[in-house]
PDB file of N, CA and C in Angstrom:
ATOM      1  N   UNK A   1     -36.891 -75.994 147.550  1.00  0.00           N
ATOM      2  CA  UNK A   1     -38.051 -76.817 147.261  1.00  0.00           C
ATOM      3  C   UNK A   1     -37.835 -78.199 147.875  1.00  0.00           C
ATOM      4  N   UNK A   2     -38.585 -78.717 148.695  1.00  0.00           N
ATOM      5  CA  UNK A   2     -38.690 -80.071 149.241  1.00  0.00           C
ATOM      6  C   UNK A   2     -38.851 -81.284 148.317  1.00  0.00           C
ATOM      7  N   UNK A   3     -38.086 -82.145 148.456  1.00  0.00           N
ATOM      8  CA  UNK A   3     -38.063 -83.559 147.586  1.00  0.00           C
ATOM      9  C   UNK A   3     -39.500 -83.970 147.658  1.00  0.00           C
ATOM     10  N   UNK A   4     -39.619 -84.693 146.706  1.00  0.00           N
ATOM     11  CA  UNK A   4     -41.375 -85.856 147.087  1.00  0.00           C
ATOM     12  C   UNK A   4     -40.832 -87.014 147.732  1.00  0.00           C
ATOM     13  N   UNK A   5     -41.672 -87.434 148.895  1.00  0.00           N
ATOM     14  CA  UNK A   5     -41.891 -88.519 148.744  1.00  0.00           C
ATOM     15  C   UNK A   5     -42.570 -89.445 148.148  1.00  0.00           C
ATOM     16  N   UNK A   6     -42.136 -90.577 148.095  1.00  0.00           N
ATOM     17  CA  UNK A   6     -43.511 -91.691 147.647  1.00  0.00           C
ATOM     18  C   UNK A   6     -43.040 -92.995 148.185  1.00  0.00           C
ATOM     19  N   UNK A   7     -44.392 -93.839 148.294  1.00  0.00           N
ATOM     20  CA  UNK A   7     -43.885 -95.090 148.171  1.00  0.00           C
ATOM     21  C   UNK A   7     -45.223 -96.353 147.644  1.00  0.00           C
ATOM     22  N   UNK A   8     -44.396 -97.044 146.664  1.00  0.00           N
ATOM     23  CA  UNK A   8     -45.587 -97.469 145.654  1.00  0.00           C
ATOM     24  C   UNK A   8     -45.516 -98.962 146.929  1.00  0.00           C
ATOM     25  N   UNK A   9     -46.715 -98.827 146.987  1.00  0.00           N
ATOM     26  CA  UNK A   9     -47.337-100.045 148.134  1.00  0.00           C
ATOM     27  C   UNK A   9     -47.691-101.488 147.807  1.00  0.00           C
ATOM     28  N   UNK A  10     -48.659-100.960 146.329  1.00  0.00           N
ATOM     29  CA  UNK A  10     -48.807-102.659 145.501  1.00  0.00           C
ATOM     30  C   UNK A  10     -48.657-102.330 144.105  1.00  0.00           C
ATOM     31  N   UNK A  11     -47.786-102.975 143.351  1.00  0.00           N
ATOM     32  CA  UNK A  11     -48.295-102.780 141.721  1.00  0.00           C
ATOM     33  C   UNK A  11     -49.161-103.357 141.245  1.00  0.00           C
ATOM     34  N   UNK A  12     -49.957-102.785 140.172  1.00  0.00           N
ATOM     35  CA  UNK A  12     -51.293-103.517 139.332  1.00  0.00           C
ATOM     36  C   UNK A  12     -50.226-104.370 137.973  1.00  0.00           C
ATOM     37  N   UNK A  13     -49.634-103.421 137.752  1.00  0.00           N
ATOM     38  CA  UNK A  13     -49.100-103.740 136.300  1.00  0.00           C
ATOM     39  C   UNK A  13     -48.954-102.798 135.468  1.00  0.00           C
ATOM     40  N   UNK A  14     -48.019-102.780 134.177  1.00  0.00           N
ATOM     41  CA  UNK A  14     -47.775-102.285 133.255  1.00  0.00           C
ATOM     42  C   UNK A  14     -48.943-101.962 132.083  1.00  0.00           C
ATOM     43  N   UNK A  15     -49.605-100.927 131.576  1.00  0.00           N
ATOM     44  CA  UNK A  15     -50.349-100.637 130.423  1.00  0.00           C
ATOM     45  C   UNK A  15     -49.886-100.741 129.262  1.00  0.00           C
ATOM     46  N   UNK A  16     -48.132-100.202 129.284  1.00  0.00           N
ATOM     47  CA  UNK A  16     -47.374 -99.658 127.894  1.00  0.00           C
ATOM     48  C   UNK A  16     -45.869 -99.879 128.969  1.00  0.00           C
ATOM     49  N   UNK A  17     -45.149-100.193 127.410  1.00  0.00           N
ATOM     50  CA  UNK A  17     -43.658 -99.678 127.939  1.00  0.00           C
ATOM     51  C   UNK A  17     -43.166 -99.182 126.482  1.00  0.00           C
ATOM     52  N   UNK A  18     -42.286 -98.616 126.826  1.00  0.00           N
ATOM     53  CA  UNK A  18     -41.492 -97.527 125.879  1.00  0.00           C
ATOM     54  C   UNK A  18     -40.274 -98.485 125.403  1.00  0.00           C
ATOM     55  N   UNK A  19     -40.040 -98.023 124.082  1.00  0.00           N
ATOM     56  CA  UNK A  19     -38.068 -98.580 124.082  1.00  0.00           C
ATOM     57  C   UNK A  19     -37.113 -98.658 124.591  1.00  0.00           C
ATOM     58  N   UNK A  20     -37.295 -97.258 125.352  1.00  0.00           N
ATOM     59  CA  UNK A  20     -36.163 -96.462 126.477  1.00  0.00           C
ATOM     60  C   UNK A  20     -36.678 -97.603 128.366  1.00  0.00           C
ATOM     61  N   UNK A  21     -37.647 -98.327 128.198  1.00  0.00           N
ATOM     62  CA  UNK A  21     -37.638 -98.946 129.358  1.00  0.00           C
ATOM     63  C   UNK A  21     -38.957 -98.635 130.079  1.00  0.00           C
ATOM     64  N   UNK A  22     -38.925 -97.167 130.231  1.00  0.00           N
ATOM     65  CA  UNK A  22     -40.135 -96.743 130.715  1.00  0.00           C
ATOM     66  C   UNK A  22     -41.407 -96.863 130.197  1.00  0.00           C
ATOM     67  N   UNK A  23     -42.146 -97.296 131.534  1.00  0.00           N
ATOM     68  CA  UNK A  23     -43.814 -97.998 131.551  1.00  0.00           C
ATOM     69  C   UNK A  23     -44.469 -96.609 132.259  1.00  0.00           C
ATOM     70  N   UNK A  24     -46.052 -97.083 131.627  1.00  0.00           N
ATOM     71  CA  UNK A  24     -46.817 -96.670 132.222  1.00  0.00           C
ATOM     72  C   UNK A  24     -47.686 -97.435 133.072  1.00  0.00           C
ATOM     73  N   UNK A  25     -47.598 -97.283 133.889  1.00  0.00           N
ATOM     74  CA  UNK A  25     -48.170 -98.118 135.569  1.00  0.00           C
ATOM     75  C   UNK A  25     -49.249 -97.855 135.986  1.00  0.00           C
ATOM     76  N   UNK A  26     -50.036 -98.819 136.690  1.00  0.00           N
ATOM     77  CA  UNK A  26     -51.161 -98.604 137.692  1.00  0.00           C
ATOM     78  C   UNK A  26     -50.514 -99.155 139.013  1.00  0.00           C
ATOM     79  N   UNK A  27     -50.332 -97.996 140.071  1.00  0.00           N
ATOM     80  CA  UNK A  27     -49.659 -98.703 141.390  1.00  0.00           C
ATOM     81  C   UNK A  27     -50.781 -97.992 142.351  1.00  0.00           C
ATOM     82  N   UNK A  28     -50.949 -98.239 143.541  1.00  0.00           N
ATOM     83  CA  UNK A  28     -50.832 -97.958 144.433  1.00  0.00           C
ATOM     84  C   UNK A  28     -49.672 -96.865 145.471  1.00  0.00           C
ATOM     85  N   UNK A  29     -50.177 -95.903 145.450  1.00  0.00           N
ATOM     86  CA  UNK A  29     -48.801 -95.148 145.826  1.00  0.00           C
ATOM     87  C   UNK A  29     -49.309 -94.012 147.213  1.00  0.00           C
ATOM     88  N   UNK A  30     -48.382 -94.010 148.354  1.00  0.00           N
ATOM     89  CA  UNK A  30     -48.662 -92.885 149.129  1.00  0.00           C
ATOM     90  C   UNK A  30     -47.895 -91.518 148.825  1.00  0.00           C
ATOM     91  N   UNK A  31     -48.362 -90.798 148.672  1.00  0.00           N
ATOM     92  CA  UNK A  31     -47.837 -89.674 148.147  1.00  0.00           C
ATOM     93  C   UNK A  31     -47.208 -88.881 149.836  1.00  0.00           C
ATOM     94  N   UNK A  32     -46.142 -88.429 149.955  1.00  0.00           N
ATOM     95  CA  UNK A  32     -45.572 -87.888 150.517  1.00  0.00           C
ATOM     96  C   UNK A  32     -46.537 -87.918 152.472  1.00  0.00           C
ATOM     97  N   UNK A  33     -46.095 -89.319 152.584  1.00  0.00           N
ATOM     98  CA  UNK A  33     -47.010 -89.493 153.829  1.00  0.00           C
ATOM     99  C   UNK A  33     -48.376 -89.725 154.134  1.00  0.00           C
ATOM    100  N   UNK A  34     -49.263 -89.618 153.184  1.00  0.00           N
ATOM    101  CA  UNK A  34     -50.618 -89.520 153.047  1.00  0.00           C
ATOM    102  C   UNK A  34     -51.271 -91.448 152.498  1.00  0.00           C
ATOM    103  N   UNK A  35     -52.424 -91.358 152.748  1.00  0.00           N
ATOM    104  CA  UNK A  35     -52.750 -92.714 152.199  1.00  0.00           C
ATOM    105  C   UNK A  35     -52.299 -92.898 150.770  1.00  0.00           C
ATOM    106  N   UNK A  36     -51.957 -94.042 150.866  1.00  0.00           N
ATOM    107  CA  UNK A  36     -52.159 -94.706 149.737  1.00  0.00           C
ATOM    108  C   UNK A  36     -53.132 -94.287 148.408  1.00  0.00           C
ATOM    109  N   UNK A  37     -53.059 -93.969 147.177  1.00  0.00           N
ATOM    110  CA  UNK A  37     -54.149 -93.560 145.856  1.00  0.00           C
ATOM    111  C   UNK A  37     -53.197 -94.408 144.877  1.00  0.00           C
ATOM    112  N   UNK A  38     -55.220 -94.586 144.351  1.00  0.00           N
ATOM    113  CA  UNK A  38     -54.683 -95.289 142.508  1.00  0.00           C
ATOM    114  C   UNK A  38     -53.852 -94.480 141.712  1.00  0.00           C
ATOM    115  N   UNK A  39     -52.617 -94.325 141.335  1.00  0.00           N
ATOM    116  CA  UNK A  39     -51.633 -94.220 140.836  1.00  0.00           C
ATOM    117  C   UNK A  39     -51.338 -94.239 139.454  1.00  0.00           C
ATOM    118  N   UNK A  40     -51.685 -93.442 138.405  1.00  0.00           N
ATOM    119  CA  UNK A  40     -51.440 -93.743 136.875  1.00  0.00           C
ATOM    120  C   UNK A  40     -50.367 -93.131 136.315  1.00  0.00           C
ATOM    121  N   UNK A  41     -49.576 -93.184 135.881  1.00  0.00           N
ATOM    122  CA  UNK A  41     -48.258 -92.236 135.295  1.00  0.00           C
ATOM    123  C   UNK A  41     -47.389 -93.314 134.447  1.00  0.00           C
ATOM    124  N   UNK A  42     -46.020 -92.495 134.173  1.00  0.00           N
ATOM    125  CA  UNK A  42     -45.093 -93.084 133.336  1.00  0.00           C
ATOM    126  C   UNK A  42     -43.700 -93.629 134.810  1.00  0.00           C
ATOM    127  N   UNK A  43     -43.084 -93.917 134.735  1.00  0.00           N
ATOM    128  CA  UNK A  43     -42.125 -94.884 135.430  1.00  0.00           C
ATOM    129  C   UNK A  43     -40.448 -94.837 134.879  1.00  0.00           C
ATOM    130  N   UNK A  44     -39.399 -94.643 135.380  1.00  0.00           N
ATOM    131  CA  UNK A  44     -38.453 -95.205 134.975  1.00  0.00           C
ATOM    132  C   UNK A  44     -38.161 -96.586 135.108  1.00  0.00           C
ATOM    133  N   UNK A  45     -37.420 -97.272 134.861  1.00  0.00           N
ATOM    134  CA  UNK A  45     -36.989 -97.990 134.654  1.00  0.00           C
ATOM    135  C   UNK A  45     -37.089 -98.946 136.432  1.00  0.00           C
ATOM    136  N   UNK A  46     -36.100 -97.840 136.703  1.00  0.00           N
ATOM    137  CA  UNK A  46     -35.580 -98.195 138.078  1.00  0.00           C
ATOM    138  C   UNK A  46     -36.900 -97.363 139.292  1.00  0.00           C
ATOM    139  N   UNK A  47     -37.823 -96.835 138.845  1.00  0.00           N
ATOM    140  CA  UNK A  47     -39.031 -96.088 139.590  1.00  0.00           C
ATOM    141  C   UNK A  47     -38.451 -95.096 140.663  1.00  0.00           C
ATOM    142  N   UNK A  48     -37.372 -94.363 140.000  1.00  0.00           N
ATOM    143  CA  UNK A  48     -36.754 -93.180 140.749  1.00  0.00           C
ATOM    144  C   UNK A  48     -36.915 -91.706 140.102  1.00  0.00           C
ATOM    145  N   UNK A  49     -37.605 -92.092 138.768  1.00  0.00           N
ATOM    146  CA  UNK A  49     -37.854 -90.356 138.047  1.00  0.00           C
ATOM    147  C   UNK A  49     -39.436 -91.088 137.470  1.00  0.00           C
ATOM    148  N   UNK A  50     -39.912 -90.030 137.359  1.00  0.00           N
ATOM    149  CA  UNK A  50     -41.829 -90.396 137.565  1.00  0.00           C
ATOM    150  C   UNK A  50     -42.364 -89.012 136.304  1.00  0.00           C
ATOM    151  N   UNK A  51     -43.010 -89.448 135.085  1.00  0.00           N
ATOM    152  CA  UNK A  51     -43.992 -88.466 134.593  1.00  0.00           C
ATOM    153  C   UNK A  51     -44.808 -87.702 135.475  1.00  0.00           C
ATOM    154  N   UNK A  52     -45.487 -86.697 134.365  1.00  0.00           N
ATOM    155  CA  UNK A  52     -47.028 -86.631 135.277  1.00  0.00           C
ATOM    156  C   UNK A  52     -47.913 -87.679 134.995  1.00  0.00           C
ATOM    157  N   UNK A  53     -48.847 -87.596 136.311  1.00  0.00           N
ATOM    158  CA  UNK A  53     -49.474 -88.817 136.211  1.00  0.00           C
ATOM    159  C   UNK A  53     -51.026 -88.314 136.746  1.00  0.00           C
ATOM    160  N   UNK A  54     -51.530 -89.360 137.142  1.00  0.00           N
ATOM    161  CA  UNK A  54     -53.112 -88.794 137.561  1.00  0.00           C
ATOM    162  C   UNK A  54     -53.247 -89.811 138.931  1.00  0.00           C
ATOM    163  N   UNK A  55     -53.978 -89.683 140.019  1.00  0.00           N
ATOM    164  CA  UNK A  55     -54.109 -90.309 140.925  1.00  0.00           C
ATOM    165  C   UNK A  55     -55.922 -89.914 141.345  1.00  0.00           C
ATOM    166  N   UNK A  56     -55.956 -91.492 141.944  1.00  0.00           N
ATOM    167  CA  UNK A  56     -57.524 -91.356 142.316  1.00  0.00           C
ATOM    168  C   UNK A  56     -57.950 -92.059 143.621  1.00  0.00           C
ATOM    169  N   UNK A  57     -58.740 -91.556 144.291  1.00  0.00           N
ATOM    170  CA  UNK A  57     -58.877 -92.309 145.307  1.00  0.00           C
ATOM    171  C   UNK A  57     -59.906 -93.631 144.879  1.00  0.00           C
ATOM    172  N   UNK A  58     -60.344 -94.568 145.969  1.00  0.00           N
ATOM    173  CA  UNK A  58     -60.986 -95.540 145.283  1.00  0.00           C
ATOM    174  C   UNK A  58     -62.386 -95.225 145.018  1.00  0.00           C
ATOM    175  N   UNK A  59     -63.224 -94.056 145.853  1.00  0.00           N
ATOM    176  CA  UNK A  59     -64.301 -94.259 144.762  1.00  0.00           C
ATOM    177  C   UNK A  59     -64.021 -93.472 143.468  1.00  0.00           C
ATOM    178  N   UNK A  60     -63.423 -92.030 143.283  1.00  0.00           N
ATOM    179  CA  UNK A  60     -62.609 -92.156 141.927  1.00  0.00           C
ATOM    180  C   UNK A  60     -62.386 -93.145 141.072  1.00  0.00           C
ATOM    181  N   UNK A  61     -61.516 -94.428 141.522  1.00  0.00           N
ATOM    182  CA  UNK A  61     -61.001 -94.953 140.523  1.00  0.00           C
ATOM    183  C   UNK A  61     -62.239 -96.220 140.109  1.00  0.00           C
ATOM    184  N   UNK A  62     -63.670 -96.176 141.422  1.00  0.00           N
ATOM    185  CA  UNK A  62     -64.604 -96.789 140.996  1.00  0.00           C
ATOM    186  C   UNK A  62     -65.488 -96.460 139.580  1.00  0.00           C
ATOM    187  N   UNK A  63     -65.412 -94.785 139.991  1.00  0.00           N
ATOM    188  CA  UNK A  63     -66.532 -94.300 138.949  1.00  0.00           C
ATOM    189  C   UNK A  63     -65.801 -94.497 137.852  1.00  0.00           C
ATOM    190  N   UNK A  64     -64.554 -94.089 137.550  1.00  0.00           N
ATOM    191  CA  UNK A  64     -64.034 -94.374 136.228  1.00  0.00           C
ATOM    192  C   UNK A  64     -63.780 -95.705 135.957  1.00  0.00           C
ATOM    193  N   UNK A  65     -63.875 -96.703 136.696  1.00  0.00           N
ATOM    194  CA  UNK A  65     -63.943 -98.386 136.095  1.00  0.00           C
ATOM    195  C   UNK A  65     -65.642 -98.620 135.362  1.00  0.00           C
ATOM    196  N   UNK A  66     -66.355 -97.673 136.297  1.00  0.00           N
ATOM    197  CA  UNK A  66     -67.564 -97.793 135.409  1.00  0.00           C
ATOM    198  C   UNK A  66     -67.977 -97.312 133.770  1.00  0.00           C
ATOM    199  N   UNK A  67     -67.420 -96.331 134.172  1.00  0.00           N
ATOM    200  CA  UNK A  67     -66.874 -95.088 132.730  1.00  0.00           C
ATOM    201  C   UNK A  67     -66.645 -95.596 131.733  1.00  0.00           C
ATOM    202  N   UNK A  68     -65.052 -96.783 131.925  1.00  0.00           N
ATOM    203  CA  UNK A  68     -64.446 -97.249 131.297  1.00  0.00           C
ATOM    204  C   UNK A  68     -65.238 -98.551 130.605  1.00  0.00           C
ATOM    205  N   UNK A  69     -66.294 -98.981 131.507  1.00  0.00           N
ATOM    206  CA  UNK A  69     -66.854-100.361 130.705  1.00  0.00           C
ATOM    207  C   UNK A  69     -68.032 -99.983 129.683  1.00  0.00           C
ATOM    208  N   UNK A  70     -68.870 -98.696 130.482  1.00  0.00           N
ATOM    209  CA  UNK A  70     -69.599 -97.944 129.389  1.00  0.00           C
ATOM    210  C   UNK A  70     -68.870 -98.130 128.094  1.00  0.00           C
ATOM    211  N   UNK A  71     -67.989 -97.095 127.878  1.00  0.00           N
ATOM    212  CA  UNK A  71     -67.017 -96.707 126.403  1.00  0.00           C
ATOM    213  C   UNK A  71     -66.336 -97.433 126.026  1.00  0.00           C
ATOM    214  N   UNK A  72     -66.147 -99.161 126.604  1.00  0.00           N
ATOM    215  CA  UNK A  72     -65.696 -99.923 125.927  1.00  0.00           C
ATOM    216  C   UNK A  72     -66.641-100.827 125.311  1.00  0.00           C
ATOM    217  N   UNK A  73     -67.796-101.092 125.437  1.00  0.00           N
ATOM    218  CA  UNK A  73     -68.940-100.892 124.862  1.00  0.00           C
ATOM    219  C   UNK A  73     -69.242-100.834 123.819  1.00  0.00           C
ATOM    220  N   UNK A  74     -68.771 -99.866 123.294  1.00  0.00           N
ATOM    221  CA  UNK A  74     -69.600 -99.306 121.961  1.00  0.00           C
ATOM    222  C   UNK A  74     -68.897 -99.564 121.132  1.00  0.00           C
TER     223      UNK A  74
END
């Protein structure tokens, strides 16, 4: 089985962090050569072991900024 690449391009910032160190992140990340996507997951410490996570491209991560202001809303 082939390693992943990645490489996180810009960070947004931290949502949550854990006791153990690990955050959950919004980065910017190219996934194994490919452009750059919005980036949501958990993080080590040192950003060398990675949860699952969810990734979006930007109109993706448009419609759900809209989503998100709807349902914060109410």
């Amino acid at each position: 089985m082939s390693e992943i690449q990645f490489e996180i391009t810009k960070s947004f910032g931290a949502i949550s962090e854990e006791k153990s160190g690990w955050r959950k992140e919004l980065n910017l990340v190219a996934w194994n050569g490919r452009d750059p996507k919005f980036d949501l997951r958990d993080w080590s410490p040192d950003h060398q072991k990675m949860g699952k996570g969810v990734t979006f491209t930007r109109e993706e991560a448009e419609k759900l900024a809209e989503m998100l202001a709807i349902a914060l809303e109410r």
